[in-house]
Protein backbone atom coordinates (compact mmCIF):
# COMPACT_ATOMS: atom_id res chain seq x y z
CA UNK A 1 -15.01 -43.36 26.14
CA UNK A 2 -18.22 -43.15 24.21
CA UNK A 3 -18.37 -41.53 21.00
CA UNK A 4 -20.07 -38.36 22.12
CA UNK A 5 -17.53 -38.04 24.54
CA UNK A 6 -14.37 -37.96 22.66
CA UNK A 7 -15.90 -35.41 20.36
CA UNK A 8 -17.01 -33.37 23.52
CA UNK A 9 -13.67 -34.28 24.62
CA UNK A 10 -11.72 -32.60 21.38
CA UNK A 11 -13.80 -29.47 21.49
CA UNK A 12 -12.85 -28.49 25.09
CA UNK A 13 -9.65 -30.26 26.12
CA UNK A 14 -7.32 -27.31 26.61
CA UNK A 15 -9.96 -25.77 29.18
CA UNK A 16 -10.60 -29.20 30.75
CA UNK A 17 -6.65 -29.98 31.57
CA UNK A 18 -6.23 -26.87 33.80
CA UNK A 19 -9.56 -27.33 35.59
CA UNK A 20 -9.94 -31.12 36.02
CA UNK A 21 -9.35 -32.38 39.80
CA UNK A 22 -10.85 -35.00 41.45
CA UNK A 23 -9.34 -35.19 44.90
CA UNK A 24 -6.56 -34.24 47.02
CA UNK A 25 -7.10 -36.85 49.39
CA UNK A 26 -6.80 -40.59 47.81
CA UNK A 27 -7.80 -43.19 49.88
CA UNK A 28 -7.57 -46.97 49.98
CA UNK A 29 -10.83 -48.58 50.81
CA UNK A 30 -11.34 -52.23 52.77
CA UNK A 31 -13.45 -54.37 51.39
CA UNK A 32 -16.58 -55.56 53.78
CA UNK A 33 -17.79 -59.12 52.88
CA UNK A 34 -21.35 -58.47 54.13
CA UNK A 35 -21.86 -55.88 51.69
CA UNK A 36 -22.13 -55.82 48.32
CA UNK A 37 -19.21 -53.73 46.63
CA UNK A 38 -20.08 -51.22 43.88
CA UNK A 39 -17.40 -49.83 41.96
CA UNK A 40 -17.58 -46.66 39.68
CA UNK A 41 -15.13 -46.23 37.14
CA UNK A 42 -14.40 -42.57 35.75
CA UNK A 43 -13.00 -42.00 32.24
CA UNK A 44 -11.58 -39.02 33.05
CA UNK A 45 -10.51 -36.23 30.63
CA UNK A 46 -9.12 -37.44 27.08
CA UNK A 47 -5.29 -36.56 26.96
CA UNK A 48 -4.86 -36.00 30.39
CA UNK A 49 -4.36 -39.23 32.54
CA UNK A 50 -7.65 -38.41 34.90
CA UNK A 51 -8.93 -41.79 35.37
CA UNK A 52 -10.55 -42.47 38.65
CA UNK A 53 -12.07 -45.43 40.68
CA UNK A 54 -14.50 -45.24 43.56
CA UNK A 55 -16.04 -47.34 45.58
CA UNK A 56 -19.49 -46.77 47.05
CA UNK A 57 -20.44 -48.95 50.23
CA UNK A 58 -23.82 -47.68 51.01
CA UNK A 59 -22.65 -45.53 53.60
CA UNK A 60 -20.23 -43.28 51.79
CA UNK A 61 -18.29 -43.04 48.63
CA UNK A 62 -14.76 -43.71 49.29
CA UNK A 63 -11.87 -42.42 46.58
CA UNK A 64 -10.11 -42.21 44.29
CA UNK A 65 -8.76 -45.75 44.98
CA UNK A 66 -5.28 -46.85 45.05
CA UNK A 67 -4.17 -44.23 42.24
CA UNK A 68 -3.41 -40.60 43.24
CA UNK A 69 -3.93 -38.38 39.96
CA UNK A 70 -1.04 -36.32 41.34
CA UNK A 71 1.79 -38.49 41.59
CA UNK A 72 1.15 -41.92 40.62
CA UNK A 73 -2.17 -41.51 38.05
CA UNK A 74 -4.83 -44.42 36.58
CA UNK A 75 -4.09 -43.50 33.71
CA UNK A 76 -5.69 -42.10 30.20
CA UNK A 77 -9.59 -42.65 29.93
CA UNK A 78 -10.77 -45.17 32.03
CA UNK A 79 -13.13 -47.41 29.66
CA UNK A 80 -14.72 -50.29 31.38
CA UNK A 81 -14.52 -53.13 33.86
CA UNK A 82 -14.97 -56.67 34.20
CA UNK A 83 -14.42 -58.65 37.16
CA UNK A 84 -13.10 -62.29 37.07
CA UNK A 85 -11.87 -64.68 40.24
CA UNK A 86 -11.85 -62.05 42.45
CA UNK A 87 -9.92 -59.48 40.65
CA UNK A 88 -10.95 -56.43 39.00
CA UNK A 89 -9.84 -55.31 35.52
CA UNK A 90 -9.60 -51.57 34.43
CA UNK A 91 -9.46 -51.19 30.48
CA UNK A 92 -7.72 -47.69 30.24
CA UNK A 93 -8.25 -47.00 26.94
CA UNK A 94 -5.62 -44.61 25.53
CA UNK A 95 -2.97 -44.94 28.01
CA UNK A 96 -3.29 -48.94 25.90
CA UNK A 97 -3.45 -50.83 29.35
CA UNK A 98 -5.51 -53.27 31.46
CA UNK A 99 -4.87 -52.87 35.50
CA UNK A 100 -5.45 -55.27 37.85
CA UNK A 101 -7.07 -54.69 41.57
CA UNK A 102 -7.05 -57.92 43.86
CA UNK A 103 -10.61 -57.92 45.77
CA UNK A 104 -9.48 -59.26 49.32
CA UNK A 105 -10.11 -57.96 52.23
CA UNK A 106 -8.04 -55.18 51.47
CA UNK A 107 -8.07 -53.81 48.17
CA UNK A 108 -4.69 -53.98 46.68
CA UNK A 109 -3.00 -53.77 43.10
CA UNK A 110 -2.27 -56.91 41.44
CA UNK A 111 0.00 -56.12 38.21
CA UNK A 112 -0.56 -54.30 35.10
CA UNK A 113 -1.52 -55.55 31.22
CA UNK A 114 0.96 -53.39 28.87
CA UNK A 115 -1.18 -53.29 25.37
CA UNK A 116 0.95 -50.56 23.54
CA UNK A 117 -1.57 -49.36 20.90
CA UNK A 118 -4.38 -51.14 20.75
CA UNK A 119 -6.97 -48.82 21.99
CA UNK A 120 -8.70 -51.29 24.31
CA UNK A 121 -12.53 -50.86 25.33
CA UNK A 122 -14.06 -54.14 26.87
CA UNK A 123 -13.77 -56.95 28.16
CA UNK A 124 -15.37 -60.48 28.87
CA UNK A 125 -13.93 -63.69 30.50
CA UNK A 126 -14.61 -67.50 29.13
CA UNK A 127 -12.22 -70.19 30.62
CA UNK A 128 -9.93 -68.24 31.96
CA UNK A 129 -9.37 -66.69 28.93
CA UNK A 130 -10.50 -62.40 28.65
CA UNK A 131 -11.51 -61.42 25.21
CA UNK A 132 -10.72 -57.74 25.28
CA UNK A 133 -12.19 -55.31 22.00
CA UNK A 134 -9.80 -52.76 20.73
CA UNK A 135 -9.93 -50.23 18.09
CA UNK A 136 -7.01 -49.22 16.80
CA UNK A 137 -5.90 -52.82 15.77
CA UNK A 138 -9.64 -53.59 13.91
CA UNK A 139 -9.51 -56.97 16.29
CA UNK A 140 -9.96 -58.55 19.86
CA UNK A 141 -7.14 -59.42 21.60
CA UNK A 142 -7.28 -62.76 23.73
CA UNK A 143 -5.20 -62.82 27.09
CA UNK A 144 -4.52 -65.78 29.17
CA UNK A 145 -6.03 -64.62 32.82
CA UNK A 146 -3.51 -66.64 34.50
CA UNK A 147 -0.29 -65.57 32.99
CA UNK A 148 -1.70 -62.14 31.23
CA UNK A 149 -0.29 -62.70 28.52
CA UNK A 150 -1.73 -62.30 24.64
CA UNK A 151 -2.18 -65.46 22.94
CA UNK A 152 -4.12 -64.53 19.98
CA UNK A 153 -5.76 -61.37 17.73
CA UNK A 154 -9.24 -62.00 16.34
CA UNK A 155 -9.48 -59.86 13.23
CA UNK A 156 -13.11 -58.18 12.84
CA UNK A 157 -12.26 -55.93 10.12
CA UNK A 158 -13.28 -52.56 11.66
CA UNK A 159 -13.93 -50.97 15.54
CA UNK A 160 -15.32 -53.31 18.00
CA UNK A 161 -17.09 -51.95 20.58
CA UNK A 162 -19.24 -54.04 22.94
CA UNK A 163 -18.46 -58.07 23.52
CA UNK A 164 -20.96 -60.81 25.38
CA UNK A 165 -20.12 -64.07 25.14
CA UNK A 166 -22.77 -66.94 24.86
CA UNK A 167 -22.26 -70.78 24.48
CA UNK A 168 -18.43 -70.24 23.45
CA UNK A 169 -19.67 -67.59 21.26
CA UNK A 170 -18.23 -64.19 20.73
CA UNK A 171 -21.21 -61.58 20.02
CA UNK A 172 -19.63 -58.09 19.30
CA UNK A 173 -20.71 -54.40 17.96
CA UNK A 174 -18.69 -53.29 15.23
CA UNK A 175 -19.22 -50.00 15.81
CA UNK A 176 -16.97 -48.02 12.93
CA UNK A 177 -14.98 -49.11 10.02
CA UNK A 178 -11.14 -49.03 9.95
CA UNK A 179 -11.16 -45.63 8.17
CA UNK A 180 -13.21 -44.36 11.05
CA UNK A 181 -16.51 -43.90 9.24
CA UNK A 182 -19.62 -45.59 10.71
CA UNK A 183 -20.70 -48.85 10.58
CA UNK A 184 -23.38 -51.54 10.97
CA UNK A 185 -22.73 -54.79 12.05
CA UNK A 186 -22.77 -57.58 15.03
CA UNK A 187 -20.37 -60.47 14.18
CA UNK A 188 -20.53 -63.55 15.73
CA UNK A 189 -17.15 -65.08 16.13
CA UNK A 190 -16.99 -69.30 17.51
CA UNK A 191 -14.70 -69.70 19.51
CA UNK A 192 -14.44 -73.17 20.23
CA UNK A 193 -11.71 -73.63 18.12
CA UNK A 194 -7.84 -72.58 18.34
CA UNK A 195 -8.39 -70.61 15.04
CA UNK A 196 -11.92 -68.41 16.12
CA UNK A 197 -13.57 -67.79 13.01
CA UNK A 198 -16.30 -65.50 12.03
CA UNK A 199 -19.95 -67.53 11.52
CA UNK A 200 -22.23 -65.39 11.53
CA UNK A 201 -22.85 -60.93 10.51
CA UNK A 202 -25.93 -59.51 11.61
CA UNK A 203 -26.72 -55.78 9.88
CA UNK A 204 -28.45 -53.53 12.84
CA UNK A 205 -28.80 -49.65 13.00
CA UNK A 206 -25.59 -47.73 12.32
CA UNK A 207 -23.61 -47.19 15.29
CA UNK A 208 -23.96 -50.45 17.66
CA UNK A 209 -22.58 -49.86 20.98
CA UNK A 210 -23.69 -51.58 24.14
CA UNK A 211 -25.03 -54.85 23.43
CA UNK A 212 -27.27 -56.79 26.08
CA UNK A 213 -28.31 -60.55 25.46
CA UNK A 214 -31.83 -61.48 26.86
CA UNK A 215 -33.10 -65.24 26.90
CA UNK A 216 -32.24 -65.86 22.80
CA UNK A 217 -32.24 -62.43 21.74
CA UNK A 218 -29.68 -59.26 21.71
CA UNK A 219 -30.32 -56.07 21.66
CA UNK A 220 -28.15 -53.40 20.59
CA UNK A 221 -27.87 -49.37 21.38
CA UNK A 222 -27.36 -47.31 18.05
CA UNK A 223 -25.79 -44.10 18.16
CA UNK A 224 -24.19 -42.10 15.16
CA UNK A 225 -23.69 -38.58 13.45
CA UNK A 226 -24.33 -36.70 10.40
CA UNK A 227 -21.40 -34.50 8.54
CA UNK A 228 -23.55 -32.05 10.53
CA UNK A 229 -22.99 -33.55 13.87
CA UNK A 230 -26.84 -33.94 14.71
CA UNK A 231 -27.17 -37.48 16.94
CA UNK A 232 -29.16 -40.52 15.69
CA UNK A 233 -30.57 -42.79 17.25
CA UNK A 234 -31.79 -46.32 17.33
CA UNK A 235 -32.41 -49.80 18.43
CA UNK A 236 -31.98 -53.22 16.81
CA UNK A 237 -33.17 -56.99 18.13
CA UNK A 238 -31.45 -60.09 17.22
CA UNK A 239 -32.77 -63.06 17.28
CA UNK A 240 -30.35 -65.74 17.66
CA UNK A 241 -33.02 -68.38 16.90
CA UNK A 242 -33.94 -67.18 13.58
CA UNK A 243 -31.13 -64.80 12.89
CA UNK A 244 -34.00 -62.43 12.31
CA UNK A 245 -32.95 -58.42 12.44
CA UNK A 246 -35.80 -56.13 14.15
CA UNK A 247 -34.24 -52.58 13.52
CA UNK A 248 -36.11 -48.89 14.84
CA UNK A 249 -34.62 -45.90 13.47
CA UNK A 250 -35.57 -42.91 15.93
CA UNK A 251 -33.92 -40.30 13.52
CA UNK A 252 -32.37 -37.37 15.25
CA UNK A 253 -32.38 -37.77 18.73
CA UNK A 254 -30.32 -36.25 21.12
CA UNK A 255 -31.87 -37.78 24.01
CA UNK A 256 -30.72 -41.46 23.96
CA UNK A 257 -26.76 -42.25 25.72
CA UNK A 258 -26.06 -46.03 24.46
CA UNK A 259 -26.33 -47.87 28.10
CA UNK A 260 -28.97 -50.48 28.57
CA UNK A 261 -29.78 -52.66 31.36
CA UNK A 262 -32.59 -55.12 31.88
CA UNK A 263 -34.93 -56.17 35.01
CA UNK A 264 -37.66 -58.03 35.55
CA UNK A 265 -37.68 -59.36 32.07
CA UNK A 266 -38.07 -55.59 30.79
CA UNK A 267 -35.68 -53.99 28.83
CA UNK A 268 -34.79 -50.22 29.16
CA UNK A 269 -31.91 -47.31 27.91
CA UNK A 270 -30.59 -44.72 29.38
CA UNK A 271 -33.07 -41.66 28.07
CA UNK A 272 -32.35 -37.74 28.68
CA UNK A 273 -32.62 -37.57 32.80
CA UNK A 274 -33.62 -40.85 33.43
CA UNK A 275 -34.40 -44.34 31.59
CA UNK A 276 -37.19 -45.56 29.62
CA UNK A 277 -38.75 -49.26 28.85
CA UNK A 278 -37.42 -49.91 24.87
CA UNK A 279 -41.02 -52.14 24.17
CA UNK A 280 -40.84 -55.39 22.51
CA UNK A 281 -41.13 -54.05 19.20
CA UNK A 282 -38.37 -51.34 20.29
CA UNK A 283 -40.53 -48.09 20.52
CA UNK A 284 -40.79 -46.35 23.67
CA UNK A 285 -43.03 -44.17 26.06
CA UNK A 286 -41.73 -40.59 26.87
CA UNK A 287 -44.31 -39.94 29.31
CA UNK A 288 -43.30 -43.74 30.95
CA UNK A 289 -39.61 -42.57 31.31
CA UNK A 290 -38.51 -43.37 35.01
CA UNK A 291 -36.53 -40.62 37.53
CA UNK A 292 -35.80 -36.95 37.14
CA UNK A 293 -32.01 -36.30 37.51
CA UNK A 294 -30.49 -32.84 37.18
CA UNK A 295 -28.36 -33.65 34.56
CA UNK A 296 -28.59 -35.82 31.50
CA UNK A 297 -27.66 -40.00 32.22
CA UNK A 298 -24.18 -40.58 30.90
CA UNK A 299 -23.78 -44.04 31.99
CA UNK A 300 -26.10 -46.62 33.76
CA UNK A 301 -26.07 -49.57 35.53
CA UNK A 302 -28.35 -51.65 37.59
CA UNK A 303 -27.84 -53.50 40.69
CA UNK A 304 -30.04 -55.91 42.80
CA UNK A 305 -32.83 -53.37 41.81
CA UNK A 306 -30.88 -50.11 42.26
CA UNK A 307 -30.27 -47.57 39.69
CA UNK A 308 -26.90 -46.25 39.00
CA UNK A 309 -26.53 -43.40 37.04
CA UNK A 310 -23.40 -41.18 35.85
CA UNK A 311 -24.08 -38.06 34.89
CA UNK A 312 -21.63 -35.48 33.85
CA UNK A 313 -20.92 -31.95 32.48
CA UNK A 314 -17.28 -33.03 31.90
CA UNK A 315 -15.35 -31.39 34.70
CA UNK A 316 -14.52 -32.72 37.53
CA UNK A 317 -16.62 -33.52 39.80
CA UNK A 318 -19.15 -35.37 39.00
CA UNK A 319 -22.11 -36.78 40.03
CA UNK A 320 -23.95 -40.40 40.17
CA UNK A 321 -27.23 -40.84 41.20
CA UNK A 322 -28.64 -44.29 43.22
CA UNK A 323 -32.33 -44.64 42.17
CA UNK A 324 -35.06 -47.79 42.95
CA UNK A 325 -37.04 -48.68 40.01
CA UNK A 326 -39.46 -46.02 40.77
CA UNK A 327 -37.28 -43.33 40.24
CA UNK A 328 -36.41 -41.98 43.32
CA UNK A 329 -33.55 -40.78 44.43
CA UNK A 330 -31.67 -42.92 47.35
CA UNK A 331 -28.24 -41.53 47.13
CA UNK A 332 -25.81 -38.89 45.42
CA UNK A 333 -22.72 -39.71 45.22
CA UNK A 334 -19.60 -37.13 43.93
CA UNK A 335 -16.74 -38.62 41.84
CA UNK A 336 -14.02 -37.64 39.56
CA UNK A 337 -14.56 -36.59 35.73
CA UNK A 338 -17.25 -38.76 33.21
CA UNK A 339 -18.12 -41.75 35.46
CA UNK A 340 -19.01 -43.74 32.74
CA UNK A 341 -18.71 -47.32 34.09
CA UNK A 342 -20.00 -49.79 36.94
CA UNK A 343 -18.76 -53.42 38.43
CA UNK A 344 -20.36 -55.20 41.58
CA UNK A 345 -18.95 -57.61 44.05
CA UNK A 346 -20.64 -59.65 46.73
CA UNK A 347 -17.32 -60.84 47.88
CA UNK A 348 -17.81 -63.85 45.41
């Protein structure tokens, strides 16, 4: 759940329970080797276990999958997904779980990752090995992939958010402190070693979320809040070459959500109803701002040079949008509640 969310979340929770529904009619979906598989992952509403996955074919959206909200629900916030030797991983965030989806030709559940507490948010594989952020224990939890179990806790000292992983590397967002106030860093943590230590702490614009590594460099989505609640914004660039810091401070901005994505070597975030190109020295182009959604993007994602974004007014349902690079619209698709993250598989 992003930030903006659980405070949206908080504010209208007792009026979201008794209207959120995504479907009365879950269905199991087959997978097709010829086509490319896009999954879309809803949160759901925050304290009631709403969690939904969808699969969209190109044809049709088919869902929720597996998991009837009714009787035998997700879960509690549905966070992210990785996928790893043909098996994809749900991080439900505040039901403190990881679910597992085999990717066969049928779709069927694997097992379940019990992580009582631990608040998880993402995930990334090396070796067999998932490295999975979690807030409420100020660490990253490592799980063997072929017995799920935890081996390990990598202490970060406050909230990680986002996690890549280059050249046995561990780049993550520290996104708040442990006392829940807001923070400012991207550690990098080797991991080459039994004992993972901490080598490196880059300082970038308050609020790191999403993190995306291109050739040598990362950049990082900023995103924080005054006592006021008014919404900052900014961008950082790291340069893992020099370990030199580019940071832009847009000031209050309500237009920015933290997703980026990158294509043909461009990089550009997900910007009131559509995206827009973050230049190399991290300003941007309103008027260059690409598609014209009705609705603010939530969440975005791009795939073999489609578009995919979530946007939501918190209710179920919602909507995502399939866009080319141009900006128009190819499909419109209705899930459940927040569809706030994306996975692809070719079947691979």
């Amino acid at each position: 759940m992003k930030i903006r969310t659980l405070i949206a979340n908080l504010l209208i929770m007792i009026i979201i329970i008794s209207l959120t529904s995504c479907t009365d009619n879950p269905t199991k979906s087959k997978n097709d080797s010829s086509k490319i598989k896009n999954f879309i992952l809803c949160e759901g509403n925050f304290g009631n276990a709403s969690a939904s996955l969808w699969e969209y074919n190109e044809e049709e959206v088919v869902g929720p999958i597996h998991w009837d909200q009714n009787t035998d629900p997700l879960g509690d916030v549905g966070q992210s997904m990785t996928i790893h030797d043909n098996k994809l991983y749900l991080i439900i965030n505040n039901s403190h779980s990881i679910e597992i989806l085999n990717l066969d030709d049928e779709i069927t559940y694997n097992s379940t990752i019990e992580l009582p507490g631990t608040s998880p948010r993402f995930m990334e594989v090396n070796n067999n090995t998932g490295y999975v952020t979690c807030w409420n224990i100020n660490g990253i939890l490592k799980i063997d992939l072929v017995t799920n179990t935890i081996t390990d806790t990598i202490p970060v000292g406050g909230m990680p958010e986002d996690i890549i992983i280059k050249n046995n590397k561990i780049y993550t967002s520290i996104q708040m402190k442990p006392d829940w106030t807001i923070n400012n860093k991207v550690l990098e943590i080797d991991i080459t070693s039994n004992t993972p230590v901490i080598t490196k702490t880059y300082e970038v614009i308050e609020g790191p979320s999403q993190i995306l590594l291109k050739n040598d460099e990362i950049y990082v989505a900023s995103t924080y809040y005054d006592a006021s609640w008014n919404t900052y914004a900014g961008m950082s660039k790291i340069n893992l070459s020099t370990d030199e810091v580019t940071i832009k401070n847009y000031g209050v901005n309500f237009d920015f959500s933290g997703d980026l994505i990158s294509h043909d070597d461009k990089i550009y975030r997900a910007y009131k109803n559509g995206i827009v190109e973050i230049k190399s020295d991290l300003n941007y182009d309103d008027s260059e701002k690409i598609g014209d959604l009705n609705g603010n993007v939530y969440s975005l994602a791009l795939n073999e040079d489609k578009l995919f974004c979530g946007c939501t007014d918190y209710v179920a349902p919602d909507t995502v949008f399939v866009l080319d690079m141009s900006g128009e619209i190819i499909d419109e698709l209705t899930v459940g509640a927040l569809p706030g993250s994306f996975s692809f598989y070719n079947g691979e």
